[in-house]
Protein backbone atom coordinates (compact mmCIF):
# COMPACT_ATOMS: atom_id res chain seq x y z
CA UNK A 1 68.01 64.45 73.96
CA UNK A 2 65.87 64.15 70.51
CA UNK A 3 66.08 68.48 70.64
CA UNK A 4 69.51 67.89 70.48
CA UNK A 5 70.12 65.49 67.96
CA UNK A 6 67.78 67.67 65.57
CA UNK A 7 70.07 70.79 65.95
CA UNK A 8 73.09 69.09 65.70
CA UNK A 9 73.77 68.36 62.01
CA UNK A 10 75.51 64.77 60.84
CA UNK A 11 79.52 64.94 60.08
CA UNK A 12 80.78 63.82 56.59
CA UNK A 13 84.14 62.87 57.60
CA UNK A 14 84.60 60.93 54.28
CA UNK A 15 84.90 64.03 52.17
CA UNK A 16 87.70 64.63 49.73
CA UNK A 17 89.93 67.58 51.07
CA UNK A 18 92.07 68.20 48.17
CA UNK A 19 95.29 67.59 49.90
CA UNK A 20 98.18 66.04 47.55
CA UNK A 21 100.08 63.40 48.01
CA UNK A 22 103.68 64.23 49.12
CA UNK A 23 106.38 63.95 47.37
CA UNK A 24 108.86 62.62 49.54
CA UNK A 25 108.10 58.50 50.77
CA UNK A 26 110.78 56.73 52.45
CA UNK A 27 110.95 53.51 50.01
CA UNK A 28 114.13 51.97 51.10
CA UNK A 29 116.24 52.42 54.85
CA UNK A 30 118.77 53.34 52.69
CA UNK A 31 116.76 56.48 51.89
CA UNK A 32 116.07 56.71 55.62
CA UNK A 33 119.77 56.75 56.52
CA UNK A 34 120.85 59.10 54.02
CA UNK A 35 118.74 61.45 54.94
CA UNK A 36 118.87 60.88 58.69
CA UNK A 37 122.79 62.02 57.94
CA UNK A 38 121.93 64.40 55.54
CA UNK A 39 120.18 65.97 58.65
CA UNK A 40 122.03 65.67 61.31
CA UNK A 41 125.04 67.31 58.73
CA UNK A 42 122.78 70.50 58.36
CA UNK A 43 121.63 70.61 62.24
CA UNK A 44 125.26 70.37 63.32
CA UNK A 45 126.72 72.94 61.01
CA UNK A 46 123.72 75.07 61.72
CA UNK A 47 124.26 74.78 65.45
CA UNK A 48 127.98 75.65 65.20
CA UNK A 49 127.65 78.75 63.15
CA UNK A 50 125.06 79.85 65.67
CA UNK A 51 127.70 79.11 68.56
CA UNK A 52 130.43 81.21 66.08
CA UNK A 53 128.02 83.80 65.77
CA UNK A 54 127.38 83.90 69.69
CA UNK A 55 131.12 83.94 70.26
CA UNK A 56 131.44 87.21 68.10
CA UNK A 57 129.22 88.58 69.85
CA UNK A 58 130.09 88.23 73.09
CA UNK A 59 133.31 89.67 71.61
CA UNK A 60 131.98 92.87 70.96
CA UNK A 61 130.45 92.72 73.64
CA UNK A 62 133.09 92.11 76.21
CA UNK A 63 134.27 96.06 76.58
CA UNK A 64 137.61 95.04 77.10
CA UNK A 65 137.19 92.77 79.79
CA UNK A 66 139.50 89.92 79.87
CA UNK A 67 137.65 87.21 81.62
CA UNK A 68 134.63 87.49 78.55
CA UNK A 69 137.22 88.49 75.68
CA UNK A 70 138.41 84.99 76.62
CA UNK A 71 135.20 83.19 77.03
CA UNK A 72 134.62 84.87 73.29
CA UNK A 73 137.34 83.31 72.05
CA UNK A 74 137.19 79.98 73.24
CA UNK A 75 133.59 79.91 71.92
CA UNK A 76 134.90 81.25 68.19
CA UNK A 77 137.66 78.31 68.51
CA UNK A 78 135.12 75.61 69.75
CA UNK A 79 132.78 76.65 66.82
CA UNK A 80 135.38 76.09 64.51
CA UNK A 81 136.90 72.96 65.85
CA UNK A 82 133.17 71.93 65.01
CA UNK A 83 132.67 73.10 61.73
CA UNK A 84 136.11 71.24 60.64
CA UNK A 85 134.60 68.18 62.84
CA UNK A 86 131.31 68.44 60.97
CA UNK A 87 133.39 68.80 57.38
CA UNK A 88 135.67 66.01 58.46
CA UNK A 89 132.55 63.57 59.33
CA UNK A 90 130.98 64.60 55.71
CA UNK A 91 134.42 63.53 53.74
CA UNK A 92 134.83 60.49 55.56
CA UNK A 93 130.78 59.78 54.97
CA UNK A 94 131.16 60.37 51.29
CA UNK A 95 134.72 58.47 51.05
CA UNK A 96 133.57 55.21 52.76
CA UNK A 97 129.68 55.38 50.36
CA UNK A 98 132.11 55.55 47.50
CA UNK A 99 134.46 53.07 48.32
CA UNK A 100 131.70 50.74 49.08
CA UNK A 101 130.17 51.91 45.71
CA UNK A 102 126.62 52.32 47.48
CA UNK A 103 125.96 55.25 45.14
CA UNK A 104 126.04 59.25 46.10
CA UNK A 105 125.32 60.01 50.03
CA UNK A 106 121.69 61.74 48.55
CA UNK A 107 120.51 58.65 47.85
CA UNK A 108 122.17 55.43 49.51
CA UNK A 109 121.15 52.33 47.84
CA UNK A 110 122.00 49.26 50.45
CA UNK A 111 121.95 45.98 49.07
CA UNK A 112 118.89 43.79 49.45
CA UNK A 113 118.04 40.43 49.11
CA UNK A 114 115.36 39.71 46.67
C-alpha cells in the first residue's frame, strides 16, 4: 500500500483555473420570469417553423398523392395557426407588462417589499 501511495502524486484541487465569472446572475424572479418567457417565446416559434418547414416538405414530397398533399397542408396550416398563437401570446405579454407599468418584458421588475 506505501508503493502505492509513493507513485501516486497528491491532487491540488484548490488551484485557480482561470474561468470568469458569468455574466448573466438571476438577481430578482422577475429576471427569472422574463426570461423563462423570453424562452419559451423562442422554443415555440422555433418549433413551429420547424413543423412549417416539415409540412413543405412533405409537400414536395407527396408526388401527387392526395392523402399526403393533405396531411402537408394541414401541417403548413397548424404551423401557422401557431406562429399567430405564439405572436398573439407575445402582444398580450407585452400589453398586460405595460399596462401594469412593470417595465419592458427583457427585464421585468416585480415589486418588492423592502
Amino acid at each position: 500500500m506505501k508503493l502505492l501511495e509513493s507513485l501516486i502524486k497528491p491532487v491540488q484541487a484548490q488551484s485557480d483555473l482561470g474561468v470568469p465569472e458569468p455574466d448573466y446572475a438571476v438577481s430578482s424572479i422577475g429576471n427569472l420570469l422574463s426570461g423563462l418567457v423570453n424562452a419559451a417565446i423562442v422554443i415555440g416559434a422555433l418549433a413551429a417553423f420547424l413543423y412549417l418547414i416539415l409540412g413543405g416538405l412533405q409537400w414536395i414530397t407527396a408526388g401527387g398523392d392526395k392523402n399526403k398533399t393533405e396531411e402537408a397542408q394541414k401541417k403548413i396550416t397548424n404551423a401557422i395557426i401557431g406562429l399567430v398563437i405564439i405572436a398573439a401570446a407575445y402582444a398580450i405579454i407585452t400589453v398586460v407588462v405595460q399596462f401594469l407599468g412593470l417595465g419592458d418584458i427583457s427585464s421585468l421588475s416585480l415589486p418588492a417589499i423592502e
